[in-house]
Protein backbone atom coordinates (compact mmCIF):
# COMPACT_ATOMS: atom_id res chain seq x y z
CA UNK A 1 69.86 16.68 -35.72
CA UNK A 2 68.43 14.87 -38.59
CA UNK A 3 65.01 16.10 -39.92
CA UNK A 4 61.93 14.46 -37.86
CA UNK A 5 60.50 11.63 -40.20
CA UNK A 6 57.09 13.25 -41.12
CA UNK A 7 55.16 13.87 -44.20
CA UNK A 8 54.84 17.22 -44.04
CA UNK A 9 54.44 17.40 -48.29
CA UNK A 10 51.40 15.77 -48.47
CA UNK A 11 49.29 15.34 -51.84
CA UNK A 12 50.77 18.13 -53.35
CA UNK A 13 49.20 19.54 -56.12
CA UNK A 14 47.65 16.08 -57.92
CA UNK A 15 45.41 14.73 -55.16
CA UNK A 16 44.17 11.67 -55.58
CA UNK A 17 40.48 11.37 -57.06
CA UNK A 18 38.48 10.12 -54.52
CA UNK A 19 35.37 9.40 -56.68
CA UNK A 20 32.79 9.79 -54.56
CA UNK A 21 29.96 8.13 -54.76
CA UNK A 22 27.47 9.80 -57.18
CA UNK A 23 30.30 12.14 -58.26
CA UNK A 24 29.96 14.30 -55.42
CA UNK A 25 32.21 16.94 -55.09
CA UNK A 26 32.59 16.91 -51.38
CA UNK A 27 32.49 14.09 -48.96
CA UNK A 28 30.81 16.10 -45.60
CA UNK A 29 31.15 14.22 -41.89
CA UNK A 30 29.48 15.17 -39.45
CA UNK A 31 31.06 14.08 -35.78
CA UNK A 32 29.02 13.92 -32.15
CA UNK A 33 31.57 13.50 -29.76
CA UNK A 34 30.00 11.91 -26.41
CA UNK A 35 31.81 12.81 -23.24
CA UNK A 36 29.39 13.17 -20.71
CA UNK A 37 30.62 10.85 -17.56
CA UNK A 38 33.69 9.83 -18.82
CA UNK A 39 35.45 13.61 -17.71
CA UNK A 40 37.79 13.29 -15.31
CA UNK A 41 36.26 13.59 -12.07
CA UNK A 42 37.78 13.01 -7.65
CA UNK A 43 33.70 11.94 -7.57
CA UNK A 44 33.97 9.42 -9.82
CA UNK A 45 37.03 7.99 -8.31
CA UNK A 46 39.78 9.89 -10.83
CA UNK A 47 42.81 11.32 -9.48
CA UNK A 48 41.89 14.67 -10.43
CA UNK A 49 38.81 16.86 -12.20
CA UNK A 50 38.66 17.49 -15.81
CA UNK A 51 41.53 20.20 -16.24
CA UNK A 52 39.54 21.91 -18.96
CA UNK A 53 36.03 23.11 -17.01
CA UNK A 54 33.01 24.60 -18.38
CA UNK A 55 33.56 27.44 -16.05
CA UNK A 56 36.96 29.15 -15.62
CA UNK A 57 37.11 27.66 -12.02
CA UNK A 58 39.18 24.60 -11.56
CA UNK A 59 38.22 22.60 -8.34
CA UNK A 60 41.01 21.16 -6.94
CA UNK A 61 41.39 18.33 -4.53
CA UNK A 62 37.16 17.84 -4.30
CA UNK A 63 34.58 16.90 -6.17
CA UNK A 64 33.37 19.57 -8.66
CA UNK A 65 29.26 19.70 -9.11
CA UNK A 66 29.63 22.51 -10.99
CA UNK A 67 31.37 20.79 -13.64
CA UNK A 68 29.99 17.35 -13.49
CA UNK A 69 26.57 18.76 -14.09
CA UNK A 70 28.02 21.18 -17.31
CA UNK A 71 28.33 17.87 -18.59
CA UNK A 72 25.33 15.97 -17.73
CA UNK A 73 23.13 18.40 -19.69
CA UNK A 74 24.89 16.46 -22.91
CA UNK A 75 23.57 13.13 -21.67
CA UNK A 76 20.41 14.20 -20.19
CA UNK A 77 18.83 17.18 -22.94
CA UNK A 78 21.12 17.45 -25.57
CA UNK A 79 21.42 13.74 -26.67
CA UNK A 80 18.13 13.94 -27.98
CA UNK A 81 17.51 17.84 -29.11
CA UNK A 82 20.79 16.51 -31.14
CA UNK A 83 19.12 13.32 -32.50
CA UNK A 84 16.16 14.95 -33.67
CA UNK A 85 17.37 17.47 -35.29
CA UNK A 86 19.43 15.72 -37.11
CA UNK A 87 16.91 13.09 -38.25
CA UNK A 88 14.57 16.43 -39.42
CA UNK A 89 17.15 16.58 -42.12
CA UNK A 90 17.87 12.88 -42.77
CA UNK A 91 21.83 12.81 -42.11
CA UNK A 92 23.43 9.74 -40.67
CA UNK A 93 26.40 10.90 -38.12
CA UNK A 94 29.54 9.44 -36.55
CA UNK A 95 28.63 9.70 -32.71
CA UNK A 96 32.28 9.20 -31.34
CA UNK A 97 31.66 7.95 -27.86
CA UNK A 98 33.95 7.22 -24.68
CA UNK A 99 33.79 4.37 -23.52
CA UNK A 100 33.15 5.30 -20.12
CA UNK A 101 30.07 7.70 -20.59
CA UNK A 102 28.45 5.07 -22.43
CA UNK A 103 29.22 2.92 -19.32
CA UNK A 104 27.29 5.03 -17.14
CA UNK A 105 24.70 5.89 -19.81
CA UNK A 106 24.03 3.23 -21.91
CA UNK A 107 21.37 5.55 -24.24
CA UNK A 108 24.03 7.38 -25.08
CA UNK A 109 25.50 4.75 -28.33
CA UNK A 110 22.06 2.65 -27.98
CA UNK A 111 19.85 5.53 -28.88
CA UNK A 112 22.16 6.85 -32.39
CA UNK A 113 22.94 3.03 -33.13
CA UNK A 114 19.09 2.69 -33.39
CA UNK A 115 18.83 5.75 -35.64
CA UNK A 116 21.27 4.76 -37.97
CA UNK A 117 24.26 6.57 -36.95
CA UNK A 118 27.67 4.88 -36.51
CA UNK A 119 28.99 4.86 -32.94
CA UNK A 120 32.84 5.16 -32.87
CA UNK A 121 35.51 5.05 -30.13
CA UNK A 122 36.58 7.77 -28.41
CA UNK A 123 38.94 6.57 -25.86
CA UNK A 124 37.67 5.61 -22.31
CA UNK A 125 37.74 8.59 -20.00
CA UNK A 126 37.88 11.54 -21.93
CA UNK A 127 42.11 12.38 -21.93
CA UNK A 128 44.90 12.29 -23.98
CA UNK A 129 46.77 8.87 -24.61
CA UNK A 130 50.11 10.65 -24.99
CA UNK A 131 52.42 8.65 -22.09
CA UNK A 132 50.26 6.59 -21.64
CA UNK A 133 51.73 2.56 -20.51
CA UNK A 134 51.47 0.42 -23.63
CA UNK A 135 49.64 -2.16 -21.70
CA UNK A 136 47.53 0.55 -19.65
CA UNK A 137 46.40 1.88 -23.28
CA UNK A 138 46.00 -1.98 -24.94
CA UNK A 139 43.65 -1.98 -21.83
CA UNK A 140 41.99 0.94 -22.15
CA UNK A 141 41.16 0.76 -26.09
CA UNK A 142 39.69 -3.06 -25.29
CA UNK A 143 37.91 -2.17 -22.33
CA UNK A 144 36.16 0.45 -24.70
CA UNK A 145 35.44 -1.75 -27.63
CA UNK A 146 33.56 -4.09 -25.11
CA UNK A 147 31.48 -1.32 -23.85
CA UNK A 148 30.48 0.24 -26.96
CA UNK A 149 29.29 -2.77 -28.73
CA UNK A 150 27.36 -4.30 -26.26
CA UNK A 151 25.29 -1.00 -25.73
CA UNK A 152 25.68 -0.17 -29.97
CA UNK A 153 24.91 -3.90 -31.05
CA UNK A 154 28.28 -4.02 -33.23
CA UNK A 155 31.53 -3.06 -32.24
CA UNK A 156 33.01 0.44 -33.39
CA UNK A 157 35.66 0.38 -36.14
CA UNK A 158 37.03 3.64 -35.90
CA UNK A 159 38.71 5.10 -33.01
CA UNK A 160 39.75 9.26 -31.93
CA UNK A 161 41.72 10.17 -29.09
CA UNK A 162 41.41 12.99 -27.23
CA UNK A 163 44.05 15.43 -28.09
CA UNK A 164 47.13 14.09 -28.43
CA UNK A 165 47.73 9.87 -28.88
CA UNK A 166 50.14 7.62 -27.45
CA UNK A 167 53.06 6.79 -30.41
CA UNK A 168 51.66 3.62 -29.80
CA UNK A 169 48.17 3.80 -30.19
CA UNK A 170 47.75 3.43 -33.93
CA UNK A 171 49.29 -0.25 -33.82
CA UNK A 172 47.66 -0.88 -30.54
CA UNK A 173 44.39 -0.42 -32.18
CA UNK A 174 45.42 -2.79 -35.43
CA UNK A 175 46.49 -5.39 -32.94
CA UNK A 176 43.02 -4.74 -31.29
CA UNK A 177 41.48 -6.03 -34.37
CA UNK A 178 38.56 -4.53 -36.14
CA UNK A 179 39.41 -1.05 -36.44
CA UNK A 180 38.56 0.17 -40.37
CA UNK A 181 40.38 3.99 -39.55
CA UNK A 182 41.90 6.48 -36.90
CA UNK A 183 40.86 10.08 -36.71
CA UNK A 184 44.44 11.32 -34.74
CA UNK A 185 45.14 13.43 -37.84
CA UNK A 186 44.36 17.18 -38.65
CA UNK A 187 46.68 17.31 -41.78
CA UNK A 188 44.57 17.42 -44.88
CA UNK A 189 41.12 17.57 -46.38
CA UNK A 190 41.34 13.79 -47.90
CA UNK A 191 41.95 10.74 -46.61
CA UNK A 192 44.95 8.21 -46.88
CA UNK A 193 45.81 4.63 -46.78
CA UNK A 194 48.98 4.04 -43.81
CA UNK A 195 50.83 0.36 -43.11
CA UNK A 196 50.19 -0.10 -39.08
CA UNK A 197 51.67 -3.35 -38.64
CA UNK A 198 51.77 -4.68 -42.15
CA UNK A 199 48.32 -3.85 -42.78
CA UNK A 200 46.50 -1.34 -44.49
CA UNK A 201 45.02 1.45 -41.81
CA UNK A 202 42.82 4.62 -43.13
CA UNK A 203 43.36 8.04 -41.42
CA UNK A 204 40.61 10.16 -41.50
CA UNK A 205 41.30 13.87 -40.73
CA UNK A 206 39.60 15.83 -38.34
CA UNK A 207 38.94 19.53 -37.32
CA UNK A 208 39.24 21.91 -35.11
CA UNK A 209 38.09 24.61 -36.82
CA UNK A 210 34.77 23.57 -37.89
CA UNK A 211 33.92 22.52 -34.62
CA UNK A 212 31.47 23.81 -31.85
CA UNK A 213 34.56 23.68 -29.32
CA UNK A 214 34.96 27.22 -30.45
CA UNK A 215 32.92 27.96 -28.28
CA UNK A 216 34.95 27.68 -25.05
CA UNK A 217 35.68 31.57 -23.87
CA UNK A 218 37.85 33.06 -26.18
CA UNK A 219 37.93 30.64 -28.44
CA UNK A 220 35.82 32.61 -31.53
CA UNK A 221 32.30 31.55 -31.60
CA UNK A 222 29.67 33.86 -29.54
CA UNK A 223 26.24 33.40 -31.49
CA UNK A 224 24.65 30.28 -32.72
CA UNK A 225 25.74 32.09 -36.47
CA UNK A 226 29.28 32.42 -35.65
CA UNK A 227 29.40 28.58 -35.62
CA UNK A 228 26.98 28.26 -38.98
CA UNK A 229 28.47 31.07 -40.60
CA UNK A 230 32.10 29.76 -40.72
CA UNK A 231 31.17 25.96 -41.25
CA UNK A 232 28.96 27.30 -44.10
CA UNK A 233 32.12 29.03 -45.17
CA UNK A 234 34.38 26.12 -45.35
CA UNK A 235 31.71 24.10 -46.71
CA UNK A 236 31.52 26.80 -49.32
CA UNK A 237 35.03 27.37 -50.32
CA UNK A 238 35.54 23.28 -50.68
CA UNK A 239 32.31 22.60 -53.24
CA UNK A 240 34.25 25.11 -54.98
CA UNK A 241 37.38 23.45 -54.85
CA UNK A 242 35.37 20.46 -55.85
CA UNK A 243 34.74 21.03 -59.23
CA UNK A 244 38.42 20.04 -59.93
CA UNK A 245 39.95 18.32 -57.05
CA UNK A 246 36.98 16.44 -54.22
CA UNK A 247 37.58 16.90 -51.20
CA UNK A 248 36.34 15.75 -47.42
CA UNK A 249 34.96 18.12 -44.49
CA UNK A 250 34.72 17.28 -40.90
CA UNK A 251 32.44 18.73 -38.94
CA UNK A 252 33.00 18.45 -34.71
CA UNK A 253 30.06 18.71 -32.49
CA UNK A 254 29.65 18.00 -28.96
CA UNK A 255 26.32 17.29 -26.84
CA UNK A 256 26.90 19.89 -24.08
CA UNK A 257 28.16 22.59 -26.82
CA UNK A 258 26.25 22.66 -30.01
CA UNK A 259 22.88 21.11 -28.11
CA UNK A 260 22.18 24.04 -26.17
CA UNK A 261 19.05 25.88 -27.24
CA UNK A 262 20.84 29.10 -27.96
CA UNK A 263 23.69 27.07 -30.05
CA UNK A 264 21.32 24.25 -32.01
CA UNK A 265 20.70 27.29 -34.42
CA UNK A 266 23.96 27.13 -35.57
CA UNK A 267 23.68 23.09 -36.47
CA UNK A 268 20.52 23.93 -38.02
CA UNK A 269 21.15 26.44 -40.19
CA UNK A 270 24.16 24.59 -41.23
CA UNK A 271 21.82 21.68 -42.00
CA UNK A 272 19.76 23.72 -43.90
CA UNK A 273 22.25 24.77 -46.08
CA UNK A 274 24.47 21.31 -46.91
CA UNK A 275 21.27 19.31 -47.36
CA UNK A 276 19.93 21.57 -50.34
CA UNK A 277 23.18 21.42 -51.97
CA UNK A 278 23.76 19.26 -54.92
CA UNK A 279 27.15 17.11 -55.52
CA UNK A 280 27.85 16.54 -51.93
CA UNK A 281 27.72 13.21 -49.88
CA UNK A 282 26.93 13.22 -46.62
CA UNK A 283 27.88 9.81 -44.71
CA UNK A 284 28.97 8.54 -41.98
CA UNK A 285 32.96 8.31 -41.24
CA UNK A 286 32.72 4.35 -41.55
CA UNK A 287 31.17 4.84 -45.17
CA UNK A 288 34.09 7.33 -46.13
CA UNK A 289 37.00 4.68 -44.65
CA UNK A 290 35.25 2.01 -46.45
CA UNK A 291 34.85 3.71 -49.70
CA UNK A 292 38.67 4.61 -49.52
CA UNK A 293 39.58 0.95 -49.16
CA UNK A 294 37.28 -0.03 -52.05
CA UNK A 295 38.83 3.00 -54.38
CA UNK A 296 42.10 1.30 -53.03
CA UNK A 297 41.39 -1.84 -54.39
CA UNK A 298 40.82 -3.13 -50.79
CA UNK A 299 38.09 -5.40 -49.34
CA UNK A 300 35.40 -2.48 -47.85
């Protein structure tokens, strides 16, 4: 069997310089993904609820309160515990919302868009595209576009699926139109410039390490610290890198997660700590695609 066509080599060791504005030695994104109502739910007419509860119940075949309301708490508290805190410190985030939640909540884009922040696309309901009909997902990503910018004010132009995407969905969303970058990547610590359909496409990578999802059971993060301490970590380790080689840093938050008051520590202590730093540029993931088309020689 021939060897799968991926680019598993990379950068290597000459990365590109990414010249970051002001020199920094770190571009730093902060993420806000925004679920809440667009879980898979039998009460809101889906075939099934959200396989991945808040609890380690799954409800099967009826309608799940417990769960629907684990979410709501992201829509109805955290939203804005989330948006002030992070205006305290004067950082502009990516809120990547589905299209869906925003649907039932409209707040939930119109209230960052109004602060500043970028509002994204995160898919419609919250699932994996993997499978999923070409035409069901050409749908589904134009459906969301809709949504999001008439509750944003423009339309989003970048896009994350859930988990795993459709082979498809990259060129779906450059024959959407609009779309400056993808974040279906977890693969490196820069950015890159793809061809999707004879045009040039950004990826920005993600993670799932630095990311409040740790703290589903088991997954590693207990105390508000154990989130703060290994973002600061990262963080750390990647100014240092820095000096020679820039590099970018995702951070992944979610309402529900990081906005409960005995998590929002962790964010703020992390806040605390990147905003004081010198040589780092904290922007939104829009800024970072459009900066990589302009070091590209692209129109930004």
């Amino acid at each position: 069997m021939p060897p799968a066509d991926r680019d598993l080599a990379g950068y290597g060791r000459n990365p590109p310089d990414p010249r970051w504005p002001g020199g920094a030695r770190l571009a730093l994104s902060f993420v806000v993904n925004v679920e809440e109502g667009a879980e898979l739910s039998i009460a809101s007419g889906d075939e099934r609820n959200e396989a991945v509860p808040e609890t380690r119940q799954l409800v099967e075949g009826a309608p799940d309160p417990c769960m629907e309301t684990h979410f709501a708490y992201g829509s109805r508290v955290a939203l804005w515990r989330v948006l002030d805190l992070l205006d305290r410190f004067g950082v502009k985030a990516t809120f990547s919302c589905c299209g869906r939640a925003v649907a039932a909540t409209p707040a939930l884009a119109a209230a960052p868009a109004a602060a500043g922040h970028e509002v994204s696309a995160h898919g419609w309901r919250w699932e994996m595209h993997a499978g999923m009909p070409e035409p069901v997902e050409r749908a589904v990503i134009a459906r969301t576009v809709a949504v999001l910018g008439e509750a944003a004010g423009t339309r989003p132009v970048g896009w994350h699926t859930k988990s795993a995407p459709s082979v498809n969905t990259r060129r779906l969303l450059r024959e959407e139109g609009g779309f400056l970058y993808d974040s279906d990547a977890y693969d490196d610590d820069l950015p890159r410039l793809v061809q999707v359909g004879g045009a040039p496409h950004v990826i920005l990578p993600y993670a799932f390490d630095t990311n409040d999802m740790r703290f589903a059971p088991g997954q590693g993060f207990v105390q508000a610290e154990d989130f703060s301490r290994y973002c600061i970590g990262a963080f750390d380790h990647l100014v240092r890198e820095g000096m020679t080689a820039p590099r970018m840093m995702s951070v992944g938050l979610h309402l529900r997660t990081i906005g409960r008051p005995g998590r929002i520590r962790g964010l703020e202590l992390l806040l605390e700590h990147v905003t004081r730093h010198p040589g780092v540029w904290i922007a939104r993931r829009m800024d970072i695609a459009r900066h990589w088309r302009a070091i590209s020689g692209l129109p930004s």
